[in-house]
Protein backbone atom coordinates (compact mmCIF):
# COMPACT_ATOMS: atom_id res chain seq x y z
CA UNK A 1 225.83 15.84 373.92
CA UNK A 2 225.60 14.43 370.47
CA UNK A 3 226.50 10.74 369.71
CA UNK A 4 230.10 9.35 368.01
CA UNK A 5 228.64 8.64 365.12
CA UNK A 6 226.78 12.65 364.31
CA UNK A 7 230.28 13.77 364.88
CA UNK A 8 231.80 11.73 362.21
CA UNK A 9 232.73 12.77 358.98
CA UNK A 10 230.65 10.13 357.25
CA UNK A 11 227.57 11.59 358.88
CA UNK A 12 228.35 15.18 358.15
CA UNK A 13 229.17 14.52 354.84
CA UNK A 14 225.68 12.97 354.43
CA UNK A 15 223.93 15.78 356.29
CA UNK A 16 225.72 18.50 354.12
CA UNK A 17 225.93 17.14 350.97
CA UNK A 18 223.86 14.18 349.59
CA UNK A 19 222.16 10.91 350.95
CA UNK A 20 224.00 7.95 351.23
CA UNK A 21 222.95 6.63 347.67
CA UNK A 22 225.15 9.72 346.05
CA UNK A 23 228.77 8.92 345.99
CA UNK A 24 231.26 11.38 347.19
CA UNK A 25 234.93 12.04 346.65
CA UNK A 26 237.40 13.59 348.56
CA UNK A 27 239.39 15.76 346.56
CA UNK A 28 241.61 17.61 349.13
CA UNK A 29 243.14 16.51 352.69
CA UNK A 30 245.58 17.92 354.69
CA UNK A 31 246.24 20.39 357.44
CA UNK A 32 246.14 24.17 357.65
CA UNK A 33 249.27 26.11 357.65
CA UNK A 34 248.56 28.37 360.74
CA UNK A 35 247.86 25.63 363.45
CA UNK A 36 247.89 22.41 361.38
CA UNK A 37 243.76 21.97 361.63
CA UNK A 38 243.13 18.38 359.56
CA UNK A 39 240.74 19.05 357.03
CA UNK A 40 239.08 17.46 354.31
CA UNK A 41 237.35 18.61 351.01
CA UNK A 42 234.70 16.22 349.67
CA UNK A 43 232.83 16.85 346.14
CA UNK A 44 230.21 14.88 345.25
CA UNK A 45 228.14 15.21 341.51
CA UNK A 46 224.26 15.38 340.69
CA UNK A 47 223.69 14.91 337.49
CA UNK A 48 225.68 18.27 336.01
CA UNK A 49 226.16 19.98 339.05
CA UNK A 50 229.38 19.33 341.27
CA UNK A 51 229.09 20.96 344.91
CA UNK A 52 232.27 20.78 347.42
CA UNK A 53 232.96 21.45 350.96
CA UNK A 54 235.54 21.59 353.05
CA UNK A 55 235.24 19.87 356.58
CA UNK A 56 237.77 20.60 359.83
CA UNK A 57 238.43 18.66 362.47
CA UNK A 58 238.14 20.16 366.24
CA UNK A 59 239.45 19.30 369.33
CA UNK A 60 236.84 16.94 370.23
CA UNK A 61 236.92 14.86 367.65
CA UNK A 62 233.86 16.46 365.50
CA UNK A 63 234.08 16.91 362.03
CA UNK A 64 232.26 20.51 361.38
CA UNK A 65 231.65 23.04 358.21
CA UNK A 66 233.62 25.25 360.02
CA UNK A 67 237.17 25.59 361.23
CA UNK A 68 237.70 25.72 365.00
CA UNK A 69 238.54 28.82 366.66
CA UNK A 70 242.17 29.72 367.30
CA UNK A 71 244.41 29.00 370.20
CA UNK A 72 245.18 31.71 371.96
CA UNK A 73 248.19 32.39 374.22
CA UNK A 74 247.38 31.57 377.68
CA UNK A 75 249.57 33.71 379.79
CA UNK A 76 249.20 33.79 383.64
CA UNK A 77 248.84 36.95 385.69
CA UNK A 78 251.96 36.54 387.36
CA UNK A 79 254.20 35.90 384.44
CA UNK A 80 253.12 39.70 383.48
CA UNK A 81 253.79 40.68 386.87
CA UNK A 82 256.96 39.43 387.11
């Protein structure tokens, strides 16, 4: 199980996109449309070069590079039956 702080954003942010001597902005934040998913888009620049990602929020807590999967509908047996 990985620690509080590799699931934060700070420390994905650092993994993904610079050390922590680069600054970084966040440009974006909000929440998706379809099941209102936080997310987060951070730039940072190096020299010339400006790179951006987008970060989502799961369930858990973690901060990932990906969003998390839907929720499906959870409907019992029975209820069908019935």
């Amino acid at each position: 199980m990985k620690s509080i702080n590799e699931r934060s954003l700070r420390s994905q942010v650092e993994k993904w996109l610079a050390p922590a001597s680069v600054p970084v902005h966040v440009t974006k934040f909000s929440r998706t449309r379809a099941d209102h998913t936080r997310y987060v888009c951070v730039e940072t620049l190096q020299g010339a070069a400006s790179r951006a990602l987008f970060f989502f929020r799961h369930n858990d807590g973690q901060w990932c590079v990906y969003p998390p999967a839907p929720q499906r509908a959870n409907i019992r047996r029975e209820r069908l039956a019935a």
